[in-house]
N, C-alpha and C. Protein backbone atom coordinates (compact mmCIF):
# COMPACT_ATOMS: atom_id res chain seq x y z
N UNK A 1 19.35 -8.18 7.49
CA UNK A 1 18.93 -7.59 6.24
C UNK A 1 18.94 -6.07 6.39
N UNK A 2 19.34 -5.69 5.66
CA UNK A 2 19.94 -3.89 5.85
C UNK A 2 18.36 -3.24 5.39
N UNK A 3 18.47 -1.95 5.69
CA UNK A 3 16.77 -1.58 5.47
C UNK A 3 17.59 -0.93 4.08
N UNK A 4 16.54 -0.68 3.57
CA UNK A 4 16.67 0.01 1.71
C UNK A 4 15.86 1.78 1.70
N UNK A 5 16.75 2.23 1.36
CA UNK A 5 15.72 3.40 0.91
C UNK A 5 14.39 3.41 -0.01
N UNK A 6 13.91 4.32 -0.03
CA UNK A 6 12.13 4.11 -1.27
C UNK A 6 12.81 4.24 -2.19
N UNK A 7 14.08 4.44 -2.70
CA UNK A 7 14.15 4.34 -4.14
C UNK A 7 14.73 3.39 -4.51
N UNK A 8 15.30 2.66 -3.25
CA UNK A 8 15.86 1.06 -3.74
C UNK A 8 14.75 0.28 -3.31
N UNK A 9 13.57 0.35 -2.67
CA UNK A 9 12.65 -0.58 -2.48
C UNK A 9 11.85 -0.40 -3.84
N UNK A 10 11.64 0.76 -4.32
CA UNK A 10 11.15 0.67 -5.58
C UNK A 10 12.04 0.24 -7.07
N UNK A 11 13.36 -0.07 -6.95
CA UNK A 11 13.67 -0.92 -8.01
C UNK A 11 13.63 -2.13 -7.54
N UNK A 12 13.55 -2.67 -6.61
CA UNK A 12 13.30 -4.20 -5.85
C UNK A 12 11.92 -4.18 -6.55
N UNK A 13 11.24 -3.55 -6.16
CA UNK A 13 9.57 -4.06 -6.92
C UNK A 13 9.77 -4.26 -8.23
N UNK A 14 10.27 -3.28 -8.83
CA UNK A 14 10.54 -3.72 -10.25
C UNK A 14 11.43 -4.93 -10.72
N UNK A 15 12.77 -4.90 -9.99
CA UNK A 15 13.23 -6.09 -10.28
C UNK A 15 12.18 -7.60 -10.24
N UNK A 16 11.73 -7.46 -9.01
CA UNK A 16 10.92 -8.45 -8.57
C UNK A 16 10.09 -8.84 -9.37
N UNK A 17 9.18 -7.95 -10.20
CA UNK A 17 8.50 -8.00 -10.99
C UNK A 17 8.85 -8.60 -12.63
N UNK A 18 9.96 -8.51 -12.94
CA UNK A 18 10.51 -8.14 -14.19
C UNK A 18 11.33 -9.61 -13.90
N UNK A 19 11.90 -9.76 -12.88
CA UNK A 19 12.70 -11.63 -12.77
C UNK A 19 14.23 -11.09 -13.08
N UNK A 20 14.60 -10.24 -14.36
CA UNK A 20 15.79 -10.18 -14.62
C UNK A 20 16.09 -8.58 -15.89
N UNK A 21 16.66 -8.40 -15.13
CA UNK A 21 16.82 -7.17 -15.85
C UNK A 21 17.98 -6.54 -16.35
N UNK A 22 18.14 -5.73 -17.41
CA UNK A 22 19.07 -5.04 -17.23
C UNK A 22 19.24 -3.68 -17.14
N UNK A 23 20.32 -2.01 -16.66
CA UNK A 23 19.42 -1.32 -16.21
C UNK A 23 18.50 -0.42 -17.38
N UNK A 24 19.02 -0.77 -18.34
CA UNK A 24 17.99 0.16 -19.34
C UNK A 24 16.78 -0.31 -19.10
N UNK A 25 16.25 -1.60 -19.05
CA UNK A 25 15.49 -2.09 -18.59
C UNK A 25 14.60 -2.13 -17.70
N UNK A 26 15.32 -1.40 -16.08
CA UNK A 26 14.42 -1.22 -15.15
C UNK A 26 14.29 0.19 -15.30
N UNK A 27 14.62 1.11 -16.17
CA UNK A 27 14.96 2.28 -16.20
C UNK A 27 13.22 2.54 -16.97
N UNK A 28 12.97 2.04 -18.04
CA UNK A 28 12.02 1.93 -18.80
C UNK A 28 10.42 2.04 -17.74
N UNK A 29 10.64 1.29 -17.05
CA UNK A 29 9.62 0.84 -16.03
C UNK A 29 9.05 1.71 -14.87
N UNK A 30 10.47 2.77 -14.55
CA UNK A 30 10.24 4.20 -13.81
C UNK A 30 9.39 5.05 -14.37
N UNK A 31 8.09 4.81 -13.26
CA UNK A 31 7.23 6.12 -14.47
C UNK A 31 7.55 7.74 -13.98
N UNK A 32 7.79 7.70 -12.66
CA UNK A 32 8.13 8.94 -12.24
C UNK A 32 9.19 9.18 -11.35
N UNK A 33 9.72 10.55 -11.53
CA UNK A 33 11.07 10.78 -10.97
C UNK A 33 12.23 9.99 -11.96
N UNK A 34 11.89 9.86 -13.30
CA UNK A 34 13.38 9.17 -13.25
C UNK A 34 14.94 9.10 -12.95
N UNK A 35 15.63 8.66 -12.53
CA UNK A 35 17.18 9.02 -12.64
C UNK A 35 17.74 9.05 -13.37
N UNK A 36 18.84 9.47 -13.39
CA UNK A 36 19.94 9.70 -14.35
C UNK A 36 20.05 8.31 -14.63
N UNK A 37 20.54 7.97 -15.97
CA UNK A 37 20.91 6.73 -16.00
C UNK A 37 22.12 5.89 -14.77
N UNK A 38 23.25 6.88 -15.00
CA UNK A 38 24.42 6.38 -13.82
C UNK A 38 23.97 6.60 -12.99
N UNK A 39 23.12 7.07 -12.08
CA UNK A 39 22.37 7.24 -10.71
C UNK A 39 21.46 5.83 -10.76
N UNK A 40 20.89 5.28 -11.63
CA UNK A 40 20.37 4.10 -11.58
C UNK A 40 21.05 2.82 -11.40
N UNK A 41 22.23 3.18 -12.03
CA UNK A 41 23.38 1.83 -12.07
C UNK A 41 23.85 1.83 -10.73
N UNK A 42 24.01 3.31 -10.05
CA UNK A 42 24.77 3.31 -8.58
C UNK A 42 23.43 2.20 -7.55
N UNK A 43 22.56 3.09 -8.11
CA UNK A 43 21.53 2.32 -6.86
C UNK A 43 21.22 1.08 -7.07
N UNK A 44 21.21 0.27 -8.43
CA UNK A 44 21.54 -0.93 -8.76
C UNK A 44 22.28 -2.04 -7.69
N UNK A 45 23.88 -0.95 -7.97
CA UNK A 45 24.98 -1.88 -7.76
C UNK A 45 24.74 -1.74 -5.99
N UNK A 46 24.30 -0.64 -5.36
CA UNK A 46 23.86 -0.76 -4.07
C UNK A 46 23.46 -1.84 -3.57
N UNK A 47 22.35 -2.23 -3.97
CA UNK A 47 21.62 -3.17 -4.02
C UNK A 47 22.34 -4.57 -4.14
N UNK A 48 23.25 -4.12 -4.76
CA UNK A 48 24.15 -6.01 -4.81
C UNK A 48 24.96 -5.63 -3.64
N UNK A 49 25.44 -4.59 -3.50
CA UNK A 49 26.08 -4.38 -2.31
C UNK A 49 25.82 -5.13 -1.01
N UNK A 50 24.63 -4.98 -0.53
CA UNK A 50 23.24 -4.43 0.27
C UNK A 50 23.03 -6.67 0.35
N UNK A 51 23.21 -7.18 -0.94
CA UNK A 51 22.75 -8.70 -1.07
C UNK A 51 21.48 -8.94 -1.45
N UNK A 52 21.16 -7.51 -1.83
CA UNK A 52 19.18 -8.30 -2.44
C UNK A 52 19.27 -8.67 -4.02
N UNK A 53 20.68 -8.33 -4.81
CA UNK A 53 20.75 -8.71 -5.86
C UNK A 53 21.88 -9.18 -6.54
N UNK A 54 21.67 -10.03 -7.27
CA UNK A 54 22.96 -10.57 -7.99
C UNK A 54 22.58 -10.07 -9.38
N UNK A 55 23.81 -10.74 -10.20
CA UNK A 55 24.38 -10.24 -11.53
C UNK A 55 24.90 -11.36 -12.30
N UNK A 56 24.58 -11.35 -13.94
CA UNK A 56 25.26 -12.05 -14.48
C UNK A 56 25.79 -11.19 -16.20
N UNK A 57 27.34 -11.53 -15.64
CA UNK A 57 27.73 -10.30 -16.50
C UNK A 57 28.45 -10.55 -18.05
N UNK A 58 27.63 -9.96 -18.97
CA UNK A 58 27.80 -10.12 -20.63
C UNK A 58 28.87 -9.24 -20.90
N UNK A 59 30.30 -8.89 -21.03
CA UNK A 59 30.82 -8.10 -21.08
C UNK A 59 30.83 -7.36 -19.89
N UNK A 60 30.46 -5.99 -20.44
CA UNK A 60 30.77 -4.80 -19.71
C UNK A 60 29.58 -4.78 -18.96
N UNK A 61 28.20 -5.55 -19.69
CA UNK A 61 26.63 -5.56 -19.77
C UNK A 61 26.38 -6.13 -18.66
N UNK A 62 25.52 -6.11 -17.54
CA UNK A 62 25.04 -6.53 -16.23
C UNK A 62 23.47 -6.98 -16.16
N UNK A 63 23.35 -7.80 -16.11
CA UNK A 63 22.04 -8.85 -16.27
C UNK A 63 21.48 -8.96 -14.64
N UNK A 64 20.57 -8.33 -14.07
CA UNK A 64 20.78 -8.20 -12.27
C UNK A 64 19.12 -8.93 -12.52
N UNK A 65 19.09 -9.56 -10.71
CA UNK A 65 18.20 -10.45 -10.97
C UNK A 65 18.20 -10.43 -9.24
N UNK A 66 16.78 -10.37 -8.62
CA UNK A 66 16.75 -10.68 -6.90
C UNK A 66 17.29 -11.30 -6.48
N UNK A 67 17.84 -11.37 -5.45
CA UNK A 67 18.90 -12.88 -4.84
C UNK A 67 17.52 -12.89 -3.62
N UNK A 68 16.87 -11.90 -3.12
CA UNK A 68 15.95 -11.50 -1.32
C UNK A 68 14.73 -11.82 -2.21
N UNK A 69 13.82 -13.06 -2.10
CA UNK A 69 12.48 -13.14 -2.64
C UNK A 69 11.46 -12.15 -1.51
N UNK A 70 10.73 -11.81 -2.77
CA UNK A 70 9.92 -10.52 -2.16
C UNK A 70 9.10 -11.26 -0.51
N UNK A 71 8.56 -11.96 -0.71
CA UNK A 71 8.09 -12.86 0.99
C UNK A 71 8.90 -12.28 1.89
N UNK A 72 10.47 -12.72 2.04
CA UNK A 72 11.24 -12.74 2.78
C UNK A 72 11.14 -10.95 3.09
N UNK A 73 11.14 -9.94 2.32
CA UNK A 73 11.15 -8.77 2.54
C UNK A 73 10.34 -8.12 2.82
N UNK A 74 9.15 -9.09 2.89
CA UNK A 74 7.45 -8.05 3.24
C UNK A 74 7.64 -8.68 4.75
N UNK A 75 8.44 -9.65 4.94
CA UNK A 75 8.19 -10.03 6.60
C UNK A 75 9.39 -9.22 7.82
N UNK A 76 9.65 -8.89 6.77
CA UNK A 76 11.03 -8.14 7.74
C UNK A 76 10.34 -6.51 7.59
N UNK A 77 9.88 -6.00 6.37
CA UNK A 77 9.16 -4.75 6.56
C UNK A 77 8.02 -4.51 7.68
N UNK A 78 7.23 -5.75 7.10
CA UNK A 78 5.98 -5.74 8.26
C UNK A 78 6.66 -5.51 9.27
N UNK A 79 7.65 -6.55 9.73
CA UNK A 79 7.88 -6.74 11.10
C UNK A 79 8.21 -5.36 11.75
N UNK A 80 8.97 -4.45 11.18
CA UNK A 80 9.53 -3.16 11.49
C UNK A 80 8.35 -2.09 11.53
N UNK A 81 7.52 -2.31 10.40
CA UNK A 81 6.48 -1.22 10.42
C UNK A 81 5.59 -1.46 11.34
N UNK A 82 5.25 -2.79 12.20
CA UNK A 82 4.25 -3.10 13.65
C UNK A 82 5.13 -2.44 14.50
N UNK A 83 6.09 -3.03 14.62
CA UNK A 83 6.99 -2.64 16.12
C UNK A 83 7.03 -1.08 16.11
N UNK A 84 7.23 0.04 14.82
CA UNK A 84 7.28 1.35 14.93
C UNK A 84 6.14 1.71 14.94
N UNK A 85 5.34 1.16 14.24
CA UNK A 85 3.85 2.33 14.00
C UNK A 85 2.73 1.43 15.00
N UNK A 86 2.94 0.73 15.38
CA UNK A 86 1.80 -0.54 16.20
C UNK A 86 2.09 -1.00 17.51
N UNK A 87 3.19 -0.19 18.15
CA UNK A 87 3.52 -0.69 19.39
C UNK A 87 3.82 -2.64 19.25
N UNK A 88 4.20 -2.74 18.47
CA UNK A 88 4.57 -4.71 17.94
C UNK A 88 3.33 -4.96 18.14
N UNK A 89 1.83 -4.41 18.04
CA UNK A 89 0.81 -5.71 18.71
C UNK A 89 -0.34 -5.23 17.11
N UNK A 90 -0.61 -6.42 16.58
CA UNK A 90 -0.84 -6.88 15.50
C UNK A 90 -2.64 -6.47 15.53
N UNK A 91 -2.93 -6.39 16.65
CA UNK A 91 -4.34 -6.01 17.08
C UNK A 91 -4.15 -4.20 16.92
N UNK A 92 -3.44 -3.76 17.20
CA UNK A 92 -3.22 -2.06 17.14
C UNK A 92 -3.55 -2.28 15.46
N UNK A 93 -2.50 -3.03 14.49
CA UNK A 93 -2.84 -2.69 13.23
C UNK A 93 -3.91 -3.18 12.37
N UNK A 94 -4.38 -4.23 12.51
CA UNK A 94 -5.52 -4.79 12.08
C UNK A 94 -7.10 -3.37 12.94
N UNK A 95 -6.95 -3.18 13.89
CA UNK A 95 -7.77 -1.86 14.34
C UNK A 95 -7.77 -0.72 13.68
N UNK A 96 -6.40 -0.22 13.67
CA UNK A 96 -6.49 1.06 11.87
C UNK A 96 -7.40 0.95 11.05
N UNK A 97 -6.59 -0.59 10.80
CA UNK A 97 -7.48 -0.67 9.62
C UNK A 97 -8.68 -0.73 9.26
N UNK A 98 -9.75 -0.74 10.22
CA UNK A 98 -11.18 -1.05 10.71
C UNK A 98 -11.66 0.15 11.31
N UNK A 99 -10.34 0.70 11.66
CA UNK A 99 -11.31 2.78 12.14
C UNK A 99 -11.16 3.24 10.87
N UNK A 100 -10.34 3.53 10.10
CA UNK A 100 -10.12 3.98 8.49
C UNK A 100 -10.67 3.12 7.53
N UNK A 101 -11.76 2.22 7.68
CA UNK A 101 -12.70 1.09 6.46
C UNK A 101 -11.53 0.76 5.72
N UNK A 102 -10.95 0.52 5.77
CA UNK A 102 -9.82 -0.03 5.12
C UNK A 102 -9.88 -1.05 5.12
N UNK A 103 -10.92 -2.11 5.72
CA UNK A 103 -11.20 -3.75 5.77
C UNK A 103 -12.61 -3.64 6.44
N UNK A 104 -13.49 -4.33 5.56
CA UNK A 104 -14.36 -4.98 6.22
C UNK A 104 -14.65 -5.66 7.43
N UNK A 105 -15.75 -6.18 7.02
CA UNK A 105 -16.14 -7.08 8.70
C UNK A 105 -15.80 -8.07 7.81
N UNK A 106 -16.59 -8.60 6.48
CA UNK A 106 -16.65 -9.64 6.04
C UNK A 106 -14.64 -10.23 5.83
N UNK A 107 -14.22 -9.49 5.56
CA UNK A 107 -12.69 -9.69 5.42
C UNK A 107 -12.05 -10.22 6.81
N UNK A 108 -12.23 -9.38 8.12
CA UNK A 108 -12.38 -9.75 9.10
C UNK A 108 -12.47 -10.98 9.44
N UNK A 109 -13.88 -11.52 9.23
CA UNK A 109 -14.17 -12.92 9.24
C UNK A 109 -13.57 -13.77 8.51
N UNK A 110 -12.72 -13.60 7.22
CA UNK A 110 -12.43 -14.39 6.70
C UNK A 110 -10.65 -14.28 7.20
N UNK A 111 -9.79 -13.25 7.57
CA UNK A 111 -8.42 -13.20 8.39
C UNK A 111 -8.92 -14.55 9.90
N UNK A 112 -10.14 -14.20 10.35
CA UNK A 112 -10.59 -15.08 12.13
C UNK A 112 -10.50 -16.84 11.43
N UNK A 113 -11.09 -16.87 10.33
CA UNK A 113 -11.22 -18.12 9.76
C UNK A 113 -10.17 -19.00 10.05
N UNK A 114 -9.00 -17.89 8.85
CA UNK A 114 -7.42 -18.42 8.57
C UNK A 114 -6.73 -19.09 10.05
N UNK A 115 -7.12 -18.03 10.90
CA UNK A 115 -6.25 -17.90 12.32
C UNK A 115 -6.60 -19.52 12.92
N UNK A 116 -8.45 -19.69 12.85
CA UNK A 116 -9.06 -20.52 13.79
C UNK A 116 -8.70 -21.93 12.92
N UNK A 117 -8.47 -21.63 11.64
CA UNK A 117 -7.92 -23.48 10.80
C UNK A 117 -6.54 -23.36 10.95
N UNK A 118 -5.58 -22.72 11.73
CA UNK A 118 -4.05 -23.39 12.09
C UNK A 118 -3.97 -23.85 12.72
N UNK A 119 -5.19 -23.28 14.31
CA UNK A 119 -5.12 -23.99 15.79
C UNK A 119 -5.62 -25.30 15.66
């Protein structure tokens, strides 16, 4: 899976969100920075390039729609953002998050829960 820039991970959210679009469509949804319209269609068609999206085409008109369900792409992000920012160990990042309150104890206890009902 090819990595995406932030401005193609942010029409993936939108696509994702939206199920099917077309680009006036995801264009609408950009609240900031917008692009040019043809700068949107390029990074679009990137994106089909790339395989996170397909198309179904009305004419000239392009109907684009996720082919990469968002799951599949938060596990390949995660996976990249532990191994760079966490040394790969899942205890480095869950610790951040507990020096910066960024999670509770009580949350805590309820991630130990999840872990202790698979074993």
């Amino acid at each position: 899976m090819q990595k995406l820039t932030n401005k193609e991970e942010e029409i993936m959210h939108i696509l994702w969100k939206l199920k099917r679009a077309f680009v006036k469509d995801i264009m609408e949804e950009i609240v900031e920075d917008k692009p040019h319209y043809n700068t949107l269609s390029t990074i679009v068609r990137n994106l089909e390039e790339k395989g996170y999206v397909g198309y179904n085409a009305y004419g000239k008109t392009h109907q684009y729609f996720p082919i990469v369900p968002i799951e599949e792409y938060r596990k390949v992000f995660m996976n990249t953002a532990i191994t760079n920012y966490f040394n790969s160990s899942y205890k480095n990042l869950v610790s951040c998050f507990a020096e910066e309150e960024k999670i509770s104890a009580e949350e805590l206890r309820e991630i130990l829960a999840l872990i202790e009902k698979k074993d």
